[in-house]
PDB file of N, CA and C in Angstrom:
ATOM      1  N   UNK A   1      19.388 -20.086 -11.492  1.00  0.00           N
ATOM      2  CA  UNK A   1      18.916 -18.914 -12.202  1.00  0.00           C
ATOM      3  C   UNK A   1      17.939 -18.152 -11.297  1.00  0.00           C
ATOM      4  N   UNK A   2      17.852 -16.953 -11.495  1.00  0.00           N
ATOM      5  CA  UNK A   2      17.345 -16.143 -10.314  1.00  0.00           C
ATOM      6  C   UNK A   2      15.724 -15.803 -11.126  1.00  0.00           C
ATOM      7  N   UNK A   3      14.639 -15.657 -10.283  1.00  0.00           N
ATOM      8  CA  UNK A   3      13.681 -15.066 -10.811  1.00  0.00           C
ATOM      9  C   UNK A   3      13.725 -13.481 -11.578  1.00  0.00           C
ATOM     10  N   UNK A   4      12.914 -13.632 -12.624  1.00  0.00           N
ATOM     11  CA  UNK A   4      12.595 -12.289 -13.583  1.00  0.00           C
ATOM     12  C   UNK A   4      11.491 -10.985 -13.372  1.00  0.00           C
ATOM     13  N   UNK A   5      12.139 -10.593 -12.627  1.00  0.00           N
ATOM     14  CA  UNK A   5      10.479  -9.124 -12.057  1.00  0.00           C
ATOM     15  C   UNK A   5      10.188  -8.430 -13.226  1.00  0.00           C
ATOM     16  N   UNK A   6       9.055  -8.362 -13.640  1.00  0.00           N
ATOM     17  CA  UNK A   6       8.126  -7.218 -14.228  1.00  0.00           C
ATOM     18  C   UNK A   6       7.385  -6.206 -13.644  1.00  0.00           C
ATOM     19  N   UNK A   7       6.789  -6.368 -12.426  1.00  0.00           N
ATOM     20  CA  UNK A   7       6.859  -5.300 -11.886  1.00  0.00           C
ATOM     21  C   UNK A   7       6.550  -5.186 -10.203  1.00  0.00           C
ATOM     22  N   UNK A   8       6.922  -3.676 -10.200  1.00  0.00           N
ATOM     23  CA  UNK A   8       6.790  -3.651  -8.526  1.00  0.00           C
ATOM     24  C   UNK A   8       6.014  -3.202  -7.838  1.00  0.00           C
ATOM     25  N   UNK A   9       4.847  -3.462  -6.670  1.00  0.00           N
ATOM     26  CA  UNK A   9       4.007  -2.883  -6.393  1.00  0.00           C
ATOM     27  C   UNK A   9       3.879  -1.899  -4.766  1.00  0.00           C
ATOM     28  N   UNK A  10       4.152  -0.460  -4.808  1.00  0.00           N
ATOM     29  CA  UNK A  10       4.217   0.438  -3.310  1.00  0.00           C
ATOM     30  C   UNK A  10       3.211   0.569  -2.650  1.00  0.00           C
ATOM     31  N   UNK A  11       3.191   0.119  -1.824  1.00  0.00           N
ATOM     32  CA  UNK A  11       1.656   0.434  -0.970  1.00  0.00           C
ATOM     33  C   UNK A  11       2.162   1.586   0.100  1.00  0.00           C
ATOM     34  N   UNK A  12       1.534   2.355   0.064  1.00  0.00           N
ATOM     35  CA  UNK A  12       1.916   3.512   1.445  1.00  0.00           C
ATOM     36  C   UNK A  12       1.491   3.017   2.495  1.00  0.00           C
ATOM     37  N   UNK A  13       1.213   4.422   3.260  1.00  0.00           N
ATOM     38  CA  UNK A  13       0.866   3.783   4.910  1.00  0.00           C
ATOM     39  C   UNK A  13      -0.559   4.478   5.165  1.00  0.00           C
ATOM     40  N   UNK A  14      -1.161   4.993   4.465  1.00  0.00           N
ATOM     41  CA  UNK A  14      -2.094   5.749   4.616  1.00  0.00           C
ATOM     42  C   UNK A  14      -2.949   6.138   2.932  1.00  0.00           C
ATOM     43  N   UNK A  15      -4.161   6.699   3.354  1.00  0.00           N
ATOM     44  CA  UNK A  15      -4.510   7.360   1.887  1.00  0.00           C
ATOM     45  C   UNK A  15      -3.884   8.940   1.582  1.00  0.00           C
ATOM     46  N   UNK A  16      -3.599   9.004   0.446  1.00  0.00           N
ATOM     47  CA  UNK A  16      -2.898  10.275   0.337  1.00  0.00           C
ATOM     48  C   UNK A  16      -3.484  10.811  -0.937  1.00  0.00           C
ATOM     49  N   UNK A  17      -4.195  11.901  -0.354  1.00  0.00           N
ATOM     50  CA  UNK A  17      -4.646  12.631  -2.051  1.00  0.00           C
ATOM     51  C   UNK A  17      -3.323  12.678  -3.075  1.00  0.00           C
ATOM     52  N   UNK A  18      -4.454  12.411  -4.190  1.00  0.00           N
ATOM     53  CA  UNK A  18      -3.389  13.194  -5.584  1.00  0.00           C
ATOM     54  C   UNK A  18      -2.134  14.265  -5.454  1.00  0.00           C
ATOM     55  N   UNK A  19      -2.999  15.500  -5.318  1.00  0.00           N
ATOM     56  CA  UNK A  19      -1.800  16.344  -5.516  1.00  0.00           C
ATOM     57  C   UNK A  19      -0.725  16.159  -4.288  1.00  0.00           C
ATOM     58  N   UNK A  20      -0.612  15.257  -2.927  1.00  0.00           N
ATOM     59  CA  UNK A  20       0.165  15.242  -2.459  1.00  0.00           C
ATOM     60  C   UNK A  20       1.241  13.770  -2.909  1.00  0.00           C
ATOM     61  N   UNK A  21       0.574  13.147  -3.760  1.00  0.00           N
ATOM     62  CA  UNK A  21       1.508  11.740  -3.936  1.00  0.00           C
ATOM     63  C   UNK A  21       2.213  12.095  -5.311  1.00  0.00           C
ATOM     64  N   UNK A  22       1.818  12.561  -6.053  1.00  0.00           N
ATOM     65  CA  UNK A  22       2.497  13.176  -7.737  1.00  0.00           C
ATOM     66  C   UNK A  22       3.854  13.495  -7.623  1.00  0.00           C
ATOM     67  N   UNK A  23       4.685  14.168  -5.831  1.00  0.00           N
ATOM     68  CA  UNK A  23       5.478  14.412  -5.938  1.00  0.00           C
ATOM     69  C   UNK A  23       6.756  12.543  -6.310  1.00  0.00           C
ATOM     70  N   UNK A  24       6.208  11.878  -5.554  1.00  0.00           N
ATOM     71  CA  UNK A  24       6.490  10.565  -4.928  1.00  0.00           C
ATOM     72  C   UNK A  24       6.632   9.889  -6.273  1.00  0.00           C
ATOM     73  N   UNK A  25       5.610   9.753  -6.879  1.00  0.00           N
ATOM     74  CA  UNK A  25       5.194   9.173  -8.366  1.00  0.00           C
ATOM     75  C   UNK A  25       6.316   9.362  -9.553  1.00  0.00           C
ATOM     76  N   UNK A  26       6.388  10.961  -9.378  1.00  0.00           N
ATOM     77  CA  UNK A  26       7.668  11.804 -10.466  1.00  0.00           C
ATOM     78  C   UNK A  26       8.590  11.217  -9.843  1.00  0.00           C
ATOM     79  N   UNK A  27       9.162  10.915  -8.990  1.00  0.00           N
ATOM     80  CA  UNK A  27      10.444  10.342  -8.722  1.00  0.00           C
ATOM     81  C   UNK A  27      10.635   8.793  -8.643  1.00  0.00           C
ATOM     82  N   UNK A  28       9.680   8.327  -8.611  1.00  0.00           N
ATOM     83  CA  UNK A  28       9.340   7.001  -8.883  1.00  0.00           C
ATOM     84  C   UNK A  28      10.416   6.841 -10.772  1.00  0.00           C
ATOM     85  N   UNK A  29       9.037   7.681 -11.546  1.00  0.00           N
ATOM     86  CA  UNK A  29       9.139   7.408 -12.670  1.00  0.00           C
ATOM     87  C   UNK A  29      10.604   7.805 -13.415  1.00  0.00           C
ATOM     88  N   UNK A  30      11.616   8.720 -12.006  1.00  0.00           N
ATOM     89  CA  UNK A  30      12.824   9.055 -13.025  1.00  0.00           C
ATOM     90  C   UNK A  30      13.982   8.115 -11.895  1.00  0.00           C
ATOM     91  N   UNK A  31      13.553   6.933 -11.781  1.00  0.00           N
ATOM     92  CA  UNK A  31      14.569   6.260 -11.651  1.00  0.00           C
ATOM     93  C   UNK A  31      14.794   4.659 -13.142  1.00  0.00           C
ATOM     94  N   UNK A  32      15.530   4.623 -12.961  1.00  0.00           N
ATOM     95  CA  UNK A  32      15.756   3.567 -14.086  1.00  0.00           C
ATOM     96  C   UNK A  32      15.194   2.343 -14.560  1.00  0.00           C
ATOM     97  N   UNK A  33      14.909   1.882 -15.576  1.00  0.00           N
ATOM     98  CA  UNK A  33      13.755   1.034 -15.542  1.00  0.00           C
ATOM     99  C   UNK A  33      13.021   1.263 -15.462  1.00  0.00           C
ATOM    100  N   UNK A  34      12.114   2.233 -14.595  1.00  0.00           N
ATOM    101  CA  UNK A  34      10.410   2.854 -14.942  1.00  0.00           C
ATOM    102  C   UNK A  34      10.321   3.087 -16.232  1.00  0.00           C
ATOM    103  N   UNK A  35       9.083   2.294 -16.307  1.00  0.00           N
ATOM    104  CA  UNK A  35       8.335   2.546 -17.364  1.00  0.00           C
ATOM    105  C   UNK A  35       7.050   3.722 -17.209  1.00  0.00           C
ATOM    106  N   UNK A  36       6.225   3.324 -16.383  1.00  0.00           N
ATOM    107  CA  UNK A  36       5.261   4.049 -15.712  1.00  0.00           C
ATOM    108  C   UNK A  36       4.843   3.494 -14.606  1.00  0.00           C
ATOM    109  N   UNK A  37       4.128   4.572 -13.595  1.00  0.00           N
ATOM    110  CA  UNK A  37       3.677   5.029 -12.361  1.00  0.00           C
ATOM    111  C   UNK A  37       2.338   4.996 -12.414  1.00  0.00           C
ATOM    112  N   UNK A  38       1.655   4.580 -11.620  1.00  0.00           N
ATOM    113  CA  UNK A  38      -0.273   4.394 -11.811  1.00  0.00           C
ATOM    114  C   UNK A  38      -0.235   4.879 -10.416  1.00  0.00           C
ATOM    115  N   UNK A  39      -1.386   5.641 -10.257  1.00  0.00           N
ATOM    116  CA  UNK A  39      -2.471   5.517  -9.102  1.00  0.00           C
ATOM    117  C   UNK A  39      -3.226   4.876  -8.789  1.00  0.00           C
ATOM    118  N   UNK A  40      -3.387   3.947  -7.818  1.00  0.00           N
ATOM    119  CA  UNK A  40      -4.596   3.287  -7.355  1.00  0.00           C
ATOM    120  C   UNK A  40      -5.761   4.219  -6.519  1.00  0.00           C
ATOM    121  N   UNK A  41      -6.941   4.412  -7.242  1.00  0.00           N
ATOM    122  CA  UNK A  41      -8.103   4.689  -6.561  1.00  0.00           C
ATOM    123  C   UNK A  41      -8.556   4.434  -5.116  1.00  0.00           C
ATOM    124  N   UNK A  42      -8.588   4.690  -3.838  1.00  0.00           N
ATOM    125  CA  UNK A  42      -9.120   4.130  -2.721  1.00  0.00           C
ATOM    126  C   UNK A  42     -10.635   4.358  -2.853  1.00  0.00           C
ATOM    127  N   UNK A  43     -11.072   2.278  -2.536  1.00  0.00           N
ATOM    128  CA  UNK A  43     -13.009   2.380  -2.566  1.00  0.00           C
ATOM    129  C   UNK A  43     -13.380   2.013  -0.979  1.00  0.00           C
ATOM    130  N   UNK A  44     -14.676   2.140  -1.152  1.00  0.00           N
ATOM    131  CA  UNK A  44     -15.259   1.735   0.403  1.00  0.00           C
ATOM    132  C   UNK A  44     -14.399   0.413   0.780  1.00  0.00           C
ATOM    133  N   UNK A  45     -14.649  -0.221  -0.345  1.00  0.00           N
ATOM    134  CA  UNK A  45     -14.403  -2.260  -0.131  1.00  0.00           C
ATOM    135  C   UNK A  45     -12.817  -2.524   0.672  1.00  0.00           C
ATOM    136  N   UNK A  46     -12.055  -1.751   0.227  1.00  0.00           N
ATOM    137  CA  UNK A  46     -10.673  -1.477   0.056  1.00  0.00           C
ATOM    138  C   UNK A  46     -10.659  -1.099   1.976  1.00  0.00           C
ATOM    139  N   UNK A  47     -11.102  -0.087   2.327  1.00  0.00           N
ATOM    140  CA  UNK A  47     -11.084   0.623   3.317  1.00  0.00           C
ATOM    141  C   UNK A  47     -11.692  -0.302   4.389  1.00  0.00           C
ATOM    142  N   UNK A  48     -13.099  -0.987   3.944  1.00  0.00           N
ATOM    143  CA  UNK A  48     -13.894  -1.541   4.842  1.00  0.00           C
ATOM    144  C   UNK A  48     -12.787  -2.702   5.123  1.00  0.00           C
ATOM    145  N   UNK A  49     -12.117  -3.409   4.404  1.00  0.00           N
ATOM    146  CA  UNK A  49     -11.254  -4.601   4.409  1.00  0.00           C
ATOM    147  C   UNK A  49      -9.921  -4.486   5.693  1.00  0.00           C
ATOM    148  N   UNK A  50      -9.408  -2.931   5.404  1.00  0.00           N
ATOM    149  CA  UNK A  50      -8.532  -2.923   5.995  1.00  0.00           C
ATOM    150  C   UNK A  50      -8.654  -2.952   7.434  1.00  0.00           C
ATOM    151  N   UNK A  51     -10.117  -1.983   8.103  1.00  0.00           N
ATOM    152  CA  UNK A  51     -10.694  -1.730   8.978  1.00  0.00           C
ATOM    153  C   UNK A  51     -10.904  -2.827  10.153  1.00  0.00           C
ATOM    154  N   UNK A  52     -11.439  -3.960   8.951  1.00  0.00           N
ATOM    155  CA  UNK A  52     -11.492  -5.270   9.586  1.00  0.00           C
ATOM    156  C   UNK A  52     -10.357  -5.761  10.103  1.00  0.00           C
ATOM    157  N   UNK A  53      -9.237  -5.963   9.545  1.00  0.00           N
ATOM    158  CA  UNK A  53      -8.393  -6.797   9.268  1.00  0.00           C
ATOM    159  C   UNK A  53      -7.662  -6.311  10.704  1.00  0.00           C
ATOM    160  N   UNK A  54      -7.670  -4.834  10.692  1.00  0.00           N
ATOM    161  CA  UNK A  54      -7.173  -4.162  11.777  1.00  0.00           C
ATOM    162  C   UNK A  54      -8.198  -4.690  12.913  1.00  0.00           C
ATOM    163  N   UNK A  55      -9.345  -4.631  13.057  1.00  0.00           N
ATOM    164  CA  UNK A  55      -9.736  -5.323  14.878  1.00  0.00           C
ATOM    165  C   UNK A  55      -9.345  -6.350  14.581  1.00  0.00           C
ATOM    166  N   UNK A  56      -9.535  -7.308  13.771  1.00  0.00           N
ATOM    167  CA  UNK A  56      -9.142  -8.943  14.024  1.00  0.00           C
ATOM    168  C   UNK A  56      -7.705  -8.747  14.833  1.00  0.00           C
ATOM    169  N   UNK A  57      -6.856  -8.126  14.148  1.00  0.00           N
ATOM    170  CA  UNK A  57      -5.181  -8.274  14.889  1.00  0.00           C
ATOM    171  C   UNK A  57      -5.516  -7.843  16.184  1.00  0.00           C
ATOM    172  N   UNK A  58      -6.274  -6.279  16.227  1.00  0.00           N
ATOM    173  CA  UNK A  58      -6.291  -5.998  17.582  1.00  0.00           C
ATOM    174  C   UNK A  58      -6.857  -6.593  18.479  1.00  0.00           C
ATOM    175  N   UNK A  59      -8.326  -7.464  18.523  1.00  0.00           N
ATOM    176  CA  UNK A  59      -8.400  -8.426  19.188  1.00  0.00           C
ATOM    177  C   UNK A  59      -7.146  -9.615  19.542  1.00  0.00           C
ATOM    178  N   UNK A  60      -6.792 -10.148  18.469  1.00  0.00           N
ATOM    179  CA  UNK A  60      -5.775 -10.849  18.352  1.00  0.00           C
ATOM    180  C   UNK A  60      -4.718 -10.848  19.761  1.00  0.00           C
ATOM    181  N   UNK A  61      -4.410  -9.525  19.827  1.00  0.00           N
ATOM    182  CA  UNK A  61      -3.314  -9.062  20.391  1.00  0.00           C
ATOM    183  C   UNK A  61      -3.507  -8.690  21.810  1.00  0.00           C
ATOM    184  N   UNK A  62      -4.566  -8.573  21.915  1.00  0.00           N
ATOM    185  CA  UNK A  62      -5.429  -8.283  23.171  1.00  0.00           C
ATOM    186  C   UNK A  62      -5.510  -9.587  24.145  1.00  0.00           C
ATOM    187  N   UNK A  63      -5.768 -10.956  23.299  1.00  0.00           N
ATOM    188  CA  UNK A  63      -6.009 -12.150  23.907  1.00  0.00           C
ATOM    189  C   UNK A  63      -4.339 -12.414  24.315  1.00  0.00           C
ATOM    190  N   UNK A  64      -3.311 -12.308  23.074  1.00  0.00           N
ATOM    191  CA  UNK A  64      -2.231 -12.467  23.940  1.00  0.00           C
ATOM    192  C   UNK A  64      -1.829 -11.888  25.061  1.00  0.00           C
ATOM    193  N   UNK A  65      -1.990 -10.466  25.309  1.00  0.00           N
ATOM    194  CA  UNK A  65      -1.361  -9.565  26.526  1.00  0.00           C
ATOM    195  C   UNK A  65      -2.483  -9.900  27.622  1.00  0.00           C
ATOM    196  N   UNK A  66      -3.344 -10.420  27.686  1.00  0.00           N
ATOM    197  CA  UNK A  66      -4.346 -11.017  28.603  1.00  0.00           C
ATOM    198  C   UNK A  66      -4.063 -11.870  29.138  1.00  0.00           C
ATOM    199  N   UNK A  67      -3.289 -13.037  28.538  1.00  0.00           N
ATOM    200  CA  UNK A  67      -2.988 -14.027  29.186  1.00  0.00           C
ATOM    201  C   UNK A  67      -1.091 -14.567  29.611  1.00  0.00           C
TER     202      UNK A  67
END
C-alpha cells in the first residue's frame, strides 16, 4: 500500500514579494485537489539560518577543491 499525502510544501529559490508570487499561488490553487495556497512570511531567523547554512557548505566546498 502506498503512502497517503495531505499536503505539499513549495519552497522557491529566493524571497519574492506578494504582488509578484499571487500570480504562482492562483495557479497553484486552480489545479486539482487544491484546497488552498498560504504564504509564508520571511523573518530575520529564517534568513539568518539560511545565510549560515550557506558559508558552512561554502567553506565545506572550499576544503574539498583545496585538497
Amino acid at each position: 500500500m502506498t503512502d497517503l499525502i495531505n499536503a505539499l510544501i513549495v519552497v522557491v529559490d529566493k524571497d519574492i514579494c506578494m504582488d509578484d508570487i499571487e500570480p504562482l499561488m492562483d495557479a497553484i490553487k486552480m489545479m486539482k485537489n487544491v484546497i488552498d495556497v498560504k504564504a509564508n512570511v520571511s523573518d530575520l531567523d529564517s534568513i539568518i539560518a539560511e545565510r549560515r547554512a550557506q558559508h558552512v557548505l561554502s567553506e565545506k566546498l572550499w576544503e574539498v577543491l583545496k585538497s
